[in-house]
C-alpha atoms as a PDB file:
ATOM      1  CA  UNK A   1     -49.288  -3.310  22.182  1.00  0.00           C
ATOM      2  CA  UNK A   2     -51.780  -1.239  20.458  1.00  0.00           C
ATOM      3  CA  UNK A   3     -49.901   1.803  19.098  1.00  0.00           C
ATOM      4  CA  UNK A   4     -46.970   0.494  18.271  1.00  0.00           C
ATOM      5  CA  UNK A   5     -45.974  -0.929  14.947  1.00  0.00           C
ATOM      6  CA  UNK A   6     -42.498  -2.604  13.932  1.00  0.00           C
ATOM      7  CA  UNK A   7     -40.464  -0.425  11.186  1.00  0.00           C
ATOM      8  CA  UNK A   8     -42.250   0.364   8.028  1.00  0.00           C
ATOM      9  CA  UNK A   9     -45.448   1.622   6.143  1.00  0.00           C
ATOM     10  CA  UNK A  10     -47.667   3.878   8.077  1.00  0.00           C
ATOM     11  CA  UNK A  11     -51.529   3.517   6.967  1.00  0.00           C
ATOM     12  CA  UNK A  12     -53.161   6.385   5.854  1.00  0.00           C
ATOM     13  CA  UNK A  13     -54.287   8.968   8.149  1.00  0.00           C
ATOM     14  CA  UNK A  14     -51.420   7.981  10.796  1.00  0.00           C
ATOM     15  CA  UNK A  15     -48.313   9.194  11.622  1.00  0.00           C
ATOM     16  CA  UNK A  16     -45.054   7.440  13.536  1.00  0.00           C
ATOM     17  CA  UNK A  17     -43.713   9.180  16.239  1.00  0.00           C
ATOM     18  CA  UNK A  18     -40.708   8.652  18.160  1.00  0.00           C
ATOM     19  CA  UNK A  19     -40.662   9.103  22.258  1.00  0.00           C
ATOM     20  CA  UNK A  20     -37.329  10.809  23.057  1.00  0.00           C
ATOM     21  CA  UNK A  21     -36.075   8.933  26.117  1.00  0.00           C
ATOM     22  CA  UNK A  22     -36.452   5.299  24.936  1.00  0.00           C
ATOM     23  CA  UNK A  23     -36.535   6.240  20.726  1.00  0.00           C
ATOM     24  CA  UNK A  24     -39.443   3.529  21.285  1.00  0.00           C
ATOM     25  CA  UNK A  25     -42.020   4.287  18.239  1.00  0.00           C
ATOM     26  CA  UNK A  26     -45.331   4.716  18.136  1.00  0.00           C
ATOM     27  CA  UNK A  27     -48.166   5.425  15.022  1.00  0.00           C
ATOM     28  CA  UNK A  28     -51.231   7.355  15.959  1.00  0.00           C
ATOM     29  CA  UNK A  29     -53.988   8.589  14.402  1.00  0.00           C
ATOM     30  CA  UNK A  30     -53.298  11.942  12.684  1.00  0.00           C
ATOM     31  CA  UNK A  31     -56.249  13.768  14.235  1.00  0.00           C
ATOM     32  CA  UNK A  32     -54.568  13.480  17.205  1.00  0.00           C
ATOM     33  CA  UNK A  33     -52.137  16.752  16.516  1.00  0.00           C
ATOM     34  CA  UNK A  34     -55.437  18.605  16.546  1.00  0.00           C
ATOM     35  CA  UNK A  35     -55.994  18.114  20.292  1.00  0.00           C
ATOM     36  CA  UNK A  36     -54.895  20.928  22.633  1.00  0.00           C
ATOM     37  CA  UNK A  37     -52.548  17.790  24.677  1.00  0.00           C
ATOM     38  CA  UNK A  38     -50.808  17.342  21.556  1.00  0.00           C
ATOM     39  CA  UNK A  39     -50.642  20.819  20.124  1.00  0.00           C
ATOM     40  CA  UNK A  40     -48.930  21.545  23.408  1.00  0.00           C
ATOM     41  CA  UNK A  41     -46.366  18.504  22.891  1.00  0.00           C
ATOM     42  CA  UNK A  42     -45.409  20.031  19.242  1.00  0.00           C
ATOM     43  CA  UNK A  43     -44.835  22.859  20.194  1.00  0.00           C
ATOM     44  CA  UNK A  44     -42.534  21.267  22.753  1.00  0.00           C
ATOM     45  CA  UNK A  45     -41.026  19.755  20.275  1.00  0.00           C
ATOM     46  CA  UNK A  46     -40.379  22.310  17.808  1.00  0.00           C
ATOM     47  CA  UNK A  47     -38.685  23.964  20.826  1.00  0.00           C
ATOM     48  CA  UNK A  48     -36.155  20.763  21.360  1.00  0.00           C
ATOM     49  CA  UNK A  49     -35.632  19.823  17.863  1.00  0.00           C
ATOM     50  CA  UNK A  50     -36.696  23.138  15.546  1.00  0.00           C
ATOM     51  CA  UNK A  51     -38.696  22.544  12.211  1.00  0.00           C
ATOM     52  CA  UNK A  52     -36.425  20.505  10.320  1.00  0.00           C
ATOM     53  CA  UNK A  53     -36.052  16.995  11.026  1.00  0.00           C
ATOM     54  CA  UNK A  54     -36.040  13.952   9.130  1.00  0.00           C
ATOM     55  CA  UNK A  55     -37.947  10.383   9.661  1.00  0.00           C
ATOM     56  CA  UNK A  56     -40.429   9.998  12.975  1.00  0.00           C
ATOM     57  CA  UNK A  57     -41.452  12.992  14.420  1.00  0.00           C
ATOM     58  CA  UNK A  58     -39.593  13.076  17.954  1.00  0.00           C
ATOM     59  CA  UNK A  59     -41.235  13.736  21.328  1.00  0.00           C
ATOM     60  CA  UNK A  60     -39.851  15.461  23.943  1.00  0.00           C
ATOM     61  CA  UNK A  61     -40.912  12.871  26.834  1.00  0.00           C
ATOM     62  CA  UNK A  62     -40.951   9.626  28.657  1.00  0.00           C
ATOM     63  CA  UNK A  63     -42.503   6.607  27.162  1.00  0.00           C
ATOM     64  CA  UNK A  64     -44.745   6.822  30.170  1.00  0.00           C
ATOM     65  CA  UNK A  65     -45.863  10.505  29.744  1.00  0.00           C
ATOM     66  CA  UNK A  66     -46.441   9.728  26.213  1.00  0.00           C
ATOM     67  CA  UNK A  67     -48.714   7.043  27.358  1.00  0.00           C
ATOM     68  CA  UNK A  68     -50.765   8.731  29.489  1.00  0.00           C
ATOM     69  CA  UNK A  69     -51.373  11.265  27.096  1.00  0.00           C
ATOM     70  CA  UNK A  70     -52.588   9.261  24.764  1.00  0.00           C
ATOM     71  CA  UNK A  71     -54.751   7.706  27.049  1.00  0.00           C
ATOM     72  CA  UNK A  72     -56.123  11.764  28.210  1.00  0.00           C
ATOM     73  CA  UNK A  73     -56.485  11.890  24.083  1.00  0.00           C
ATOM     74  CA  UNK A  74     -58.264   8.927  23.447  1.00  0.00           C
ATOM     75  CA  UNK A  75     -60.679   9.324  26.289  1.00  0.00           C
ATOM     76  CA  UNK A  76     -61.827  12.896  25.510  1.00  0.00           C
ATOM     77  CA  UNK A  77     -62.139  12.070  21.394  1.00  0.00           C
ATOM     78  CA  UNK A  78     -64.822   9.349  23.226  1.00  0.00           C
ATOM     79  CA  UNK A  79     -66.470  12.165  25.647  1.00  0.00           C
ATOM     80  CA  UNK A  80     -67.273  15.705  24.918  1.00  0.00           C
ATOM     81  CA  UNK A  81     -65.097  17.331  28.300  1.00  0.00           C
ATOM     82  CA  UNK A  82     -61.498  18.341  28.155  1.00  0.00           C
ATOM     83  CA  UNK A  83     -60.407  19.750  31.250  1.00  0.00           C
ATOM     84  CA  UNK A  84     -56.791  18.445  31.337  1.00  0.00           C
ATOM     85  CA  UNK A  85     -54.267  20.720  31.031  1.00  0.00           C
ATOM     86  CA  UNK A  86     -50.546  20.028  30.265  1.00  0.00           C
ATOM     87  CA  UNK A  87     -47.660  21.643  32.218  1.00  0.00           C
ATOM     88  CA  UNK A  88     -44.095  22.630  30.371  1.00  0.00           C
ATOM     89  CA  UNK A  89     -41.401  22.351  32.612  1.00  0.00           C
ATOM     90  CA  UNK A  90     -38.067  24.558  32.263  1.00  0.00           C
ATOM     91  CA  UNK A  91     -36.257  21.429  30.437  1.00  0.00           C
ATOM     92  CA  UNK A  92     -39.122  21.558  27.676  1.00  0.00           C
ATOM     93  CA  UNK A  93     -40.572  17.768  29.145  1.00  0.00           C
ATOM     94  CA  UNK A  94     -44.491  17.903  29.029  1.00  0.00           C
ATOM     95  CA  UNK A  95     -45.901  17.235  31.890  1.00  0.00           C
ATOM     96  CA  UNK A  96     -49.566  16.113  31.930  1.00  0.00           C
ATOM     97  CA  UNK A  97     -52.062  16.422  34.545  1.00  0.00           C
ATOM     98  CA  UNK A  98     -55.744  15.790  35.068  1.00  0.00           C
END
């Protein structure tokens, strides 16, 4: 599946991540953390887990969530609109919505 890599080297200019629920990892493309979806999902995730960490950055959300907000991140770096917003519920989980 695109996105995912078995254990190892990264290339340059993409990070691993690891979705909470399943610890299923993922490698994206850096510029990603720039979008507002993301920036949103950090912050989440500094909440859950603080600053200090060490390996894959962790996510604080389903496989699934992560997947559709990679799909919201891909298809606005391809388009010039961004009108999705994301949604923290009291547990910290990001909820996305378009």
């Amino acid at each position: 599946m695109q996105g995912e890599e078995k254990k190892g080297k990264v290339k340059k200019g993409w990070l691993a991540v690891m979705v909470d629920e399943d610890q299923r990892r993922f490698v994206i493309p850096i510029a990603y953390l720039y979008h507002p979806l993301f920036r949103r999902l950090l912050e989440a995730a500094r909440d859950t887990y603080g600053y200090h960490s060490s390996g894959p950055l962790r996510l604080p959300c389903s496989v699934d969530e992560f997947l559709r907000l990679r799909a919201l991140v891909e298809r606005d770096t391809h388009s010039s609109s961004s009108s999705h917003r994301v949604h923290m519920a009291p547990c910290t989980r990001a909820k996305v919505t378009s």
